[in-house]
Protein backbone atom coordinates (compact mmCIF):
# COMPACT_ATOMS: atom_id res chain seq x y z
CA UNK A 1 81.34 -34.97 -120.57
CA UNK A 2 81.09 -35.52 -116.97
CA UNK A 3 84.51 -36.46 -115.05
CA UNK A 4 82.77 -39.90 -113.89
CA UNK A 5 83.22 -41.23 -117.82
CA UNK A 6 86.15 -39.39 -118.68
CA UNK A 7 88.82 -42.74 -118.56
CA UNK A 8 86.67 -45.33 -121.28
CA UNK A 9 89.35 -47.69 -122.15
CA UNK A 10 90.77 -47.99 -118.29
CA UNK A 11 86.79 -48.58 -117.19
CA UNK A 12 86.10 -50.97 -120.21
CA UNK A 13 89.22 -53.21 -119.18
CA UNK A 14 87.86 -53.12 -115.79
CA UNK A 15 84.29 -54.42 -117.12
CA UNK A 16 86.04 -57.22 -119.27
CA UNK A 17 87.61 -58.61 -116.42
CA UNK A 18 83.99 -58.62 -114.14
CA UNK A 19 82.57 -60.21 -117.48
CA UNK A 20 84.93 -62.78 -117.57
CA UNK A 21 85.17 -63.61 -113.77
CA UNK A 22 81.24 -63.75 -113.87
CA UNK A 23 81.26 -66.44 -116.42
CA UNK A 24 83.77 -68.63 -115.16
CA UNK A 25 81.55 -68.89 -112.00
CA UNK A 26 78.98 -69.47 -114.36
CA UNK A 27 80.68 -72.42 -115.94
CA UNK A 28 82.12 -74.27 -112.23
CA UNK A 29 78.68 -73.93 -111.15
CA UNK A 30 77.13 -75.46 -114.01
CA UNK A 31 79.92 -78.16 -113.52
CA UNK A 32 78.87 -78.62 -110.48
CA UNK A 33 75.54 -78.67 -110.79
CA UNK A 34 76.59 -81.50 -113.77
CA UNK A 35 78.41 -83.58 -111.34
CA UNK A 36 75.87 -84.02 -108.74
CA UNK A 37 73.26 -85.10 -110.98
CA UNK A 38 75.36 -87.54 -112.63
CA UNK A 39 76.15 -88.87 -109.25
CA UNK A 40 72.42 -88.84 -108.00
CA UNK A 41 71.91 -91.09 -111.06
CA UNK A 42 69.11 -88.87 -111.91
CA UNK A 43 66.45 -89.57 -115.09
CA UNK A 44 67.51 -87.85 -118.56
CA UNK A 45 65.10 -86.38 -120.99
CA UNK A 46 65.22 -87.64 -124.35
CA UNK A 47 64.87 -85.35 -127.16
CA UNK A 48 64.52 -86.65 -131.09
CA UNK A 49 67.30 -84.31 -131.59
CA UNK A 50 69.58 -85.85 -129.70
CA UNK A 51 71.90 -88.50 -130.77
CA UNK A 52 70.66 -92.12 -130.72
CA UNK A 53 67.03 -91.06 -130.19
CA UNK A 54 64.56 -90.29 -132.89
CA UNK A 55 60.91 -90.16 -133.61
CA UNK A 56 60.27 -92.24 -136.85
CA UNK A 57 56.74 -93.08 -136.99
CA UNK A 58 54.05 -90.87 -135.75
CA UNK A 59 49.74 -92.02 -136.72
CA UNK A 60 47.75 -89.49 -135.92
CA UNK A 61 44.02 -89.28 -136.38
CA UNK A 62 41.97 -88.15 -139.11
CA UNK A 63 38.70 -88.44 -140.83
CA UNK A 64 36.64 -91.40 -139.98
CA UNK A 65 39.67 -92.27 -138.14
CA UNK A 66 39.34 -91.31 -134.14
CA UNK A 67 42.12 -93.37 -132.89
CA UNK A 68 44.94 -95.15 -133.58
CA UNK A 69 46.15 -97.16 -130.71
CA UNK A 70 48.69 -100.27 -129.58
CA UNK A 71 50.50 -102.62 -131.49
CA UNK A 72 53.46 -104.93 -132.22
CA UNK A 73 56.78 -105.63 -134.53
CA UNK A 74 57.86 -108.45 -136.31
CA UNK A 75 61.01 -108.50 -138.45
CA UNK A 76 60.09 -110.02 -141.59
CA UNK A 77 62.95 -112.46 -143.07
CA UNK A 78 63.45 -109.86 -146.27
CA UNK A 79 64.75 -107.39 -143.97
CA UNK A 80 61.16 -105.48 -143.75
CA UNK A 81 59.38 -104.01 -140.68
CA UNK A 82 55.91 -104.74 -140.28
CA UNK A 83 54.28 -102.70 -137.35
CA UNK A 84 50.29 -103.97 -136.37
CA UNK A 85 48.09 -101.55 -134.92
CA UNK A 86 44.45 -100.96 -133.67
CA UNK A 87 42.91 -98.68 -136.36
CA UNK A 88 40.02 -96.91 -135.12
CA UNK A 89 36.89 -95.55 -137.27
CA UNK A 90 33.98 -93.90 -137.09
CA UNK A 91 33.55 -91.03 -134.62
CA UNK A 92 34.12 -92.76 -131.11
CA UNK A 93 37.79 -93.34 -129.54
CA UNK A 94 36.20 -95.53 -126.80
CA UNK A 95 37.89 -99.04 -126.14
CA UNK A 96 34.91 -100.82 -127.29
CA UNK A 97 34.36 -98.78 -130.82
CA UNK A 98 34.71 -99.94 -133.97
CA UNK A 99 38.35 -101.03 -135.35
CA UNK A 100 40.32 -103.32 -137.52
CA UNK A 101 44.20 -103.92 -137.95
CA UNK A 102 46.32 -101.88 -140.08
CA UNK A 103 50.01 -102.52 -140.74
CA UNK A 104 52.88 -100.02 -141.66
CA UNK A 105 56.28 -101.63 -143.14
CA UNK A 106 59.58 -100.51 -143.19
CA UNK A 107 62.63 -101.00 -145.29
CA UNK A 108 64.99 -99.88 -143.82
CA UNK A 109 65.24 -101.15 -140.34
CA UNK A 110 62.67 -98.61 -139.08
CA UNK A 111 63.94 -95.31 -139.87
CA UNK A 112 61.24 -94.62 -142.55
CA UNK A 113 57.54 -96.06 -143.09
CA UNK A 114 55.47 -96.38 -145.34
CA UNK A 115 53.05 -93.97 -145.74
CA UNK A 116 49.32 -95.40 -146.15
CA UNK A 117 48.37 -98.40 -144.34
CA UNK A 118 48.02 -102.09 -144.97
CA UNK A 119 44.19 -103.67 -143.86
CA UNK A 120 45.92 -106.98 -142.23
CA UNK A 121 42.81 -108.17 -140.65
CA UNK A 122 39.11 -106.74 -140.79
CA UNK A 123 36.52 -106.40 -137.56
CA UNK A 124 35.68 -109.89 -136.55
CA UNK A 125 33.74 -108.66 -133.18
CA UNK A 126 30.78 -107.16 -132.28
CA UNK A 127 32.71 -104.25 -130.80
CA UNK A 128 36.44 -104.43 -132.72
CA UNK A 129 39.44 -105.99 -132.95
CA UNK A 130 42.97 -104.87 -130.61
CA UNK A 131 45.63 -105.46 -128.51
CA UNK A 132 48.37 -106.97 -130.74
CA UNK A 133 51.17 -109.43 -130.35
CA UNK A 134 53.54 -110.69 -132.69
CA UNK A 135 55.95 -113.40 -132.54
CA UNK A 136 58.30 -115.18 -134.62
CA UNK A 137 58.26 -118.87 -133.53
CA UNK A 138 60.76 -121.44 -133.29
CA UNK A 139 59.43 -123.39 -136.28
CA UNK A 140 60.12 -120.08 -138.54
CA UNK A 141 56.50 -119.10 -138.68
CA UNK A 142 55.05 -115.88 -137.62
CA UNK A 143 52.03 -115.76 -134.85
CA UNK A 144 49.51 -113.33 -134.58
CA UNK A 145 47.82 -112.36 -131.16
CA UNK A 146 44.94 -110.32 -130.91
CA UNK A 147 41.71 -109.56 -128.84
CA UNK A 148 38.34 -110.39 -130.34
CA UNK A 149 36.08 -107.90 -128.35
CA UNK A 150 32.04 -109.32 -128.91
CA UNK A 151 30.87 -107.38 -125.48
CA UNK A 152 31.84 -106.78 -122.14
CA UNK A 153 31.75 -110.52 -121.09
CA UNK A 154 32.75 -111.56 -124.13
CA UNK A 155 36.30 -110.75 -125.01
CA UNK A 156 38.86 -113.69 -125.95
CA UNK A 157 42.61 -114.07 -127.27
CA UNK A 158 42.30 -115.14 -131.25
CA UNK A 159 45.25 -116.35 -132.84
CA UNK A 160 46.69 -116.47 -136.45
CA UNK A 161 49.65 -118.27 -138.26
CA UNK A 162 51.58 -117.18 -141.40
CA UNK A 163 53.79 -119.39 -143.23
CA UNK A 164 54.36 -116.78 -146.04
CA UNK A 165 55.99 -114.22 -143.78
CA UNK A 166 52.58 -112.02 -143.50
CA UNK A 167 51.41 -112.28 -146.62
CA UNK A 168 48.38 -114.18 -145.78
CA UNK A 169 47.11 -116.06 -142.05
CA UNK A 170 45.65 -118.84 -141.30
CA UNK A 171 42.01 -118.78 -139.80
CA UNK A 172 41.33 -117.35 -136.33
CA UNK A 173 41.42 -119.86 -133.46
CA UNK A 174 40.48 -118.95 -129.65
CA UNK A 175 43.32 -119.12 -127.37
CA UNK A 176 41.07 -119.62 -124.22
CA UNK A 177 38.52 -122.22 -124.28
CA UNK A 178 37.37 -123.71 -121.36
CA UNK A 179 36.31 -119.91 -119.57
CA UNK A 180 34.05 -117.81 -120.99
CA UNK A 181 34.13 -113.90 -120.45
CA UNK A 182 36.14 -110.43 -121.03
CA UNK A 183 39.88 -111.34 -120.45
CA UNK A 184 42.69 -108.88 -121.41
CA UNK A 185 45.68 -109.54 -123.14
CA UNK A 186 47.72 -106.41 -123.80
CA UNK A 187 49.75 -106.29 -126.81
CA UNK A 188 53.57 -107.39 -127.13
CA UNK A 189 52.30 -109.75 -124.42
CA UNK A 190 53.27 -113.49 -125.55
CA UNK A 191 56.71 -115.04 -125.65
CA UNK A 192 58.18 -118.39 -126.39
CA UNK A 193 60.17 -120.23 -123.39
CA UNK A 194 63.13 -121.52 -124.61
CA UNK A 195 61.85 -125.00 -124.35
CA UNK A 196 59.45 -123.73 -126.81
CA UNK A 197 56.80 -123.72 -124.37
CA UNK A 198 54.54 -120.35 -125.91
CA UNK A 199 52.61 -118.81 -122.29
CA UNK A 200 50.82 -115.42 -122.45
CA UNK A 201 49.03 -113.63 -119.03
CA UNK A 202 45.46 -112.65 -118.97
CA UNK A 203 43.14 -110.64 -116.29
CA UNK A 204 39.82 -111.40 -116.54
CA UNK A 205 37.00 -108.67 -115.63
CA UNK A 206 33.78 -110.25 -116.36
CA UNK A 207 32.44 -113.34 -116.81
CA UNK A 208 28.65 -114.42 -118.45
CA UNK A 209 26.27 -114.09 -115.43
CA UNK A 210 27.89 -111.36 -113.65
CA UNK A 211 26.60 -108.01 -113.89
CA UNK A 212 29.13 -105.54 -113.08
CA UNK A 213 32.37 -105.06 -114.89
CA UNK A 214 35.41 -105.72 -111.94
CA UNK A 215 38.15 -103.67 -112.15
CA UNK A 216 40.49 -106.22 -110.02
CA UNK A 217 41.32 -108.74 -112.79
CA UNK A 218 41.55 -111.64 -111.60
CA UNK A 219 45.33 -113.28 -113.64
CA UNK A 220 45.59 -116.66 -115.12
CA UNK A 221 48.34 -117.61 -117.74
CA UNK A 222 47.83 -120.24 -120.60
CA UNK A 223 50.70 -122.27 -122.18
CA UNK A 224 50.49 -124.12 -125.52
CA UNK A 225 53.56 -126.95 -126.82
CA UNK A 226 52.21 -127.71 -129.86
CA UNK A 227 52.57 -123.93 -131.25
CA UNK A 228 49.14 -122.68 -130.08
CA UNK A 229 47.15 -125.25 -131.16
CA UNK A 230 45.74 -126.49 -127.66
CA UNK A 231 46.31 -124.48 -124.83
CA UNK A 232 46.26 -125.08 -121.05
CA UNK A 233 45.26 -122.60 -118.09
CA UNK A 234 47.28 -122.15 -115.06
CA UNK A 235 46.42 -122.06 -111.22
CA UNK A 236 45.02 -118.92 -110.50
CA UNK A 237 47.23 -116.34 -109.45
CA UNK A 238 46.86 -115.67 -105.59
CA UNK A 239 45.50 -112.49 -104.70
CA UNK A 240 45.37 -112.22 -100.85
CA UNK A 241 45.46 -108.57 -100.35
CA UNK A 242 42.82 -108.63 -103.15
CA UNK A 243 44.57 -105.55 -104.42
CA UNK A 244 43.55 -104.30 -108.20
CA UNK A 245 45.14 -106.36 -110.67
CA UNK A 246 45.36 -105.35 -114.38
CA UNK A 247 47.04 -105.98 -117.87
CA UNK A 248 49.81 -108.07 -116.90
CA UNK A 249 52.73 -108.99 -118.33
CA UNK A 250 55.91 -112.09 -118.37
CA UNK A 251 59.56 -112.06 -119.10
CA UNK A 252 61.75 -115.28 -119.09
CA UNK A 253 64.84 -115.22 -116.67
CA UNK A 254 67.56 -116.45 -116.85
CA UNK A 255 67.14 -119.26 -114.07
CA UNK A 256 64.08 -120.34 -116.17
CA UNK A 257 61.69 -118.78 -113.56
CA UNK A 258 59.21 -116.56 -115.13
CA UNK A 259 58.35 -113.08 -113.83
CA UNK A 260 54.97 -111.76 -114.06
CA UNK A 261 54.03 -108.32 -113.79
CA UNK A 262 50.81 -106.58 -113.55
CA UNK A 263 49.87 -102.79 -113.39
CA UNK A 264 48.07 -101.63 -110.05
CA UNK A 265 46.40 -98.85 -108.06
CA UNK A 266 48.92 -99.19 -104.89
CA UNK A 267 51.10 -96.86 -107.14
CA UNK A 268 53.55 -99.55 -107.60
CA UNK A 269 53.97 -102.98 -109.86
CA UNK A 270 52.81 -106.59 -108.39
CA UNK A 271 55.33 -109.54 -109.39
CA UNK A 272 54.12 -113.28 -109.38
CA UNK A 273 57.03 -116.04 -109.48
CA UNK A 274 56.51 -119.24 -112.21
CA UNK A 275 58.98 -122.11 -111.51
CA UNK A 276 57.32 -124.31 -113.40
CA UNK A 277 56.92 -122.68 -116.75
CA UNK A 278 53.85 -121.15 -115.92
CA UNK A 279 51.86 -123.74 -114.38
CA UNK A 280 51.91 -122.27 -110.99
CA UNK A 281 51.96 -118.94 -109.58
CA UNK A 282 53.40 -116.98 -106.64
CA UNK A 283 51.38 -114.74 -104.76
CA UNK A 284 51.42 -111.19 -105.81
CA UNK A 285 53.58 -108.63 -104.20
CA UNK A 286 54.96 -105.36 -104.38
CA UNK A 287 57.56 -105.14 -106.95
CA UNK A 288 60.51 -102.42 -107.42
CA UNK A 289 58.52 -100.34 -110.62
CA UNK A 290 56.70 -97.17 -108.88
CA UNK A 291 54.03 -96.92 -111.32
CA UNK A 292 50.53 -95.52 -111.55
CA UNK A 293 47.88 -97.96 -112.79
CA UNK A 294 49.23 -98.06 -116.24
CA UNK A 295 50.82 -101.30 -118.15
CA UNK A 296 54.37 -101.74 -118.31
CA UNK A 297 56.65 -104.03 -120.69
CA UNK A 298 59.83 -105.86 -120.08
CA UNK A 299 61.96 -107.57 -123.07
CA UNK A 300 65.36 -109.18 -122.89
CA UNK A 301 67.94 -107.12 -125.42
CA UNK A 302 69.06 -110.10 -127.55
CA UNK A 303 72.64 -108.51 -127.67
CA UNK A 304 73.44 -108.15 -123.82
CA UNK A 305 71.30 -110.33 -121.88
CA UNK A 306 70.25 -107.52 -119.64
CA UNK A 307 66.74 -106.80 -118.92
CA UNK A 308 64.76 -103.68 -120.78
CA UNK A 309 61.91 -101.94 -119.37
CA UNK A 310 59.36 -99.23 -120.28
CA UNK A 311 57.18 -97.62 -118.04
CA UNK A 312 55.67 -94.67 -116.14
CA UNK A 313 58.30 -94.15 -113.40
CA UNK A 314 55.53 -92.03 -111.31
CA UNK A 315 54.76 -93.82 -107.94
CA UNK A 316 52.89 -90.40 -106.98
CA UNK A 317 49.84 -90.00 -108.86
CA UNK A 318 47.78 -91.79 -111.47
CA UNK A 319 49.02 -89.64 -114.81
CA UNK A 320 51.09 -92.21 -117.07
CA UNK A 321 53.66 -89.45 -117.20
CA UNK A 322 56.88 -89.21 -117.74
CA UNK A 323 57.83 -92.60 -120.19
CA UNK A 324 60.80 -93.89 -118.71
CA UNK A 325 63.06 -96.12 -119.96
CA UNK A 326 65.63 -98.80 -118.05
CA UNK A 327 67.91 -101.50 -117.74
CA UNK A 328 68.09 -104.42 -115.49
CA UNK A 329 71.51 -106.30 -114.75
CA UNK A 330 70.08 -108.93 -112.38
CA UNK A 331 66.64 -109.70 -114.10
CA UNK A 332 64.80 -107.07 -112.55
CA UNK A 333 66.25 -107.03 -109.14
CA UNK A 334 67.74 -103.58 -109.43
CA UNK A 335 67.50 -101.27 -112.73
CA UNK A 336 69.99 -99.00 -113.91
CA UNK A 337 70.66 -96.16 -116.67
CA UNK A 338 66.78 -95.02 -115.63
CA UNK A 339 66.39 -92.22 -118.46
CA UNK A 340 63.29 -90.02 -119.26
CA UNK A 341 61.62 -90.61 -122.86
CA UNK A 342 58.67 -88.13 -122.56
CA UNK A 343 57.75 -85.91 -119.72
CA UNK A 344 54.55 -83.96 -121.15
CA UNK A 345 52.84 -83.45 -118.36
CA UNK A 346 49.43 -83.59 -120.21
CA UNK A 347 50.81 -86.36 -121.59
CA UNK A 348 49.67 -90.19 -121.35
CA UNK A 349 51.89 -92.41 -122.82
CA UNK A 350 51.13 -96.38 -122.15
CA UNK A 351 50.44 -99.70 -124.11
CA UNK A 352 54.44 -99.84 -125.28
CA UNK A 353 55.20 -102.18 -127.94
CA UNK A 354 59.61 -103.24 -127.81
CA UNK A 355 61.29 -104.79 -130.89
CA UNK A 356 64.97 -104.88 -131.11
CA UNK A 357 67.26 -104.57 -134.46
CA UNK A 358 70.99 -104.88 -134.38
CA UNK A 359 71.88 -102.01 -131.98
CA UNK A 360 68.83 -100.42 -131.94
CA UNK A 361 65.32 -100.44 -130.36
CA UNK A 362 61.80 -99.71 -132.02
CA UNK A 363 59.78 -98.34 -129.41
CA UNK A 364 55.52 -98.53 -129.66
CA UNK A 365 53.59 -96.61 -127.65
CA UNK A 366 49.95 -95.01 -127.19
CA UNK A 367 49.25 -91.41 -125.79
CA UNK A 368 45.42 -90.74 -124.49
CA UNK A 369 46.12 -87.24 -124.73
CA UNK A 370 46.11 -87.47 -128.56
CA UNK A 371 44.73 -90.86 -129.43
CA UNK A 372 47.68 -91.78 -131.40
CA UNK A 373 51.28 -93.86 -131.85
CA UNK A 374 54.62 -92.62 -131.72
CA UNK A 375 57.45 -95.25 -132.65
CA UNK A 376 60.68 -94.18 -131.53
CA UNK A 377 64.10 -96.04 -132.80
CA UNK A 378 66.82 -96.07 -129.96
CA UNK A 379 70.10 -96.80 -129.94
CA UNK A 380 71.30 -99.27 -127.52
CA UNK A 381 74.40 -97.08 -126.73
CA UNK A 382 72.42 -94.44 -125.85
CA UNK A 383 70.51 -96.48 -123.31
CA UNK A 384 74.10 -97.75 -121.50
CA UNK A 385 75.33 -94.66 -121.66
């Protein structure tokens, strides 16, 4: 043996103590590294492995069955969980393809579904059926929002009642009736004011006449206070910069003011101001949500007060990835405990769908990069902390 390896245990006990020394530089920088990040308040990744976060739902596509795309919650008073969606057939995954509305239920506060779905209401348009909202009035029954698409200057907000807690609906009513033409209203879009006062947004894109499709839509709201028997149009929202205007949104604040929100191509969110319950608008501006042209939603968690919201936090580019999630102390003037949801890069996750449950959150949302829904259940702890 040569002289070099003659000593083994005197060279190994040398080695142990390099080992060691290595990984306890190792571990301070990691802890350091752990630190700054924490102090830089920078996004987290969310995995469904990872307590307080977990996939639950997923509708993927199949057979005569190209898409399956946004919907809504409602909380039945049994204790079910009926999720609405957009159920695509045929061969075509366009928006203006054929589709009716499906539900899946849950009994057991959205950790498990059911596995086939429920037809809740067949095509009524030319094209399909989409976009869903679902509310739970202050009269105890349960509304139904949904776009009737006929073509593309044709496209108006229908809705349904149920006094039987889903079981059956009333016949389809328009929600707009003194326009005519293609007017979006994204799902999980209408609330109830807490005079009772129901108000929903809407960009229209096309109206009968025209002959090219707009891509700034021009926003209007419409408020109903007899439960959505007669409704009422606003002022139309000012537009000066005549920036592109799309899918927008509303969240009650505290002060009574409503916020509106609308996606855009200026990379960020535009806000409009109601202090009149929706009668009158501010004009848009830049808001504090860096965002591509892609929807967002903001709810108010029943148990806190605080503002949630969901969106693409990407002010950089037009991919709707990552899905962030956030809180908002201050109704929206600052947000807080910004976390990461999904960060695919090929990923396009929009159209989100929020429903709260005790301590926890069902999460909606639509990815183009598969045509289909994931519904996430998230715990409100996880989110604060």
């Amino acid at each position: 043996m040569p002289k070099r390896f003659k000593n083994i245990p005197e060279i190994t006990n040398v080695l142990h103590l390099l080992q060691i020394r290595e990984l306890t530089k190792i571990v301070v920088l990691a802890l350091i590294v752990a630190v700054s990040g924490a102090c830089q308040n920078k996004t987290v990744p969310a995995k469904t492995t990872e307590k307080g976060v977990e996939d639950v739902l997923k509708l993927d596509t199949g057979p005569d069955n190209p898409r399956n795309s946004e919907g809504d919650f409602i909380t039945l008073k049994d204790g079910r969980v009926l999720f609405i969606y957009t159920h695509y057939t045929g061969t075509s995954a366009d928006d203006h393809a054929n589709a009716y509305l499906a539900g899946r239920y849950s009994f057991d506060k959205g950790k498990t579904w059911t596995k086939e779905d429920t037809k809740i209401i067949e095509q009524e348009g030319a094209m399909n059926v989409m976009s869903v909202s679902l509310l739970r009035l202050q009269n105890g029954d349960i509304a139904l929002f949904y776009l009737k698409k006929n073509s593309t200057f044709d496209c108006i907000p229908m809705m349904r009642i149920s006094k039987d807690e889903a079981k059956t609906w009333s016949e389809p009513r328009p929600c707009i009736t003194d326009k005519e033409g293609y007017f979006v209203l994204n799902n999980n879009r209408v609330i109830q004011l807490e005079n009772g006062r129901l108000v929903f947004a809407v960009a229209l894109h096309q109206s009968p006449g025209e002959l090219k499709f707009s891509n700034l839509g021009r926003l209007w709201s419409y408020y109903s206070d007899d439960n959505g028997n007669t409704w009422k149009a606003s002022v139309e929202v000012a537009n000066p910069g005549k920036i592109v205007t799309q899918e927008p949104g509303m969240v009650e604040l505290k002060n009574g003011d409503i916020l509106m929100y609308a996606r855009t191509t200026a990379n960020v969110q535009y806000f409009s101001y109601s202090k009149d319950q929706g009668k009158t608008w501010s004009d848009v501006e830049p808001g504090n949500l860096k965002s591509p042209c892609s929807p967002a939603t903001v709810a108010r968690i029943p148990t806190t007060g605080d503002l949630l919201v969901v969106w693409n936090d990407n002010g950089i580019d037009q991919n709707r990835t990552p899905l962030n999630i956030a809180v908002s102390k201050d109704d929206g003037k600052t947000w807080i405990n910004n976390k990461i949801l999904e960060n695919n890069p090929k990923g396009s996750y929009c159209y989100n769908a929020i429903h709260f449950i005790e301590n926890d959150v069902l999460l909606g949302y639509f990815d183009w990069s598969n045509v289909g829904i994931t519904v996430k259940k998230i715990n409100l702890d996880w989110i604060y902390n």
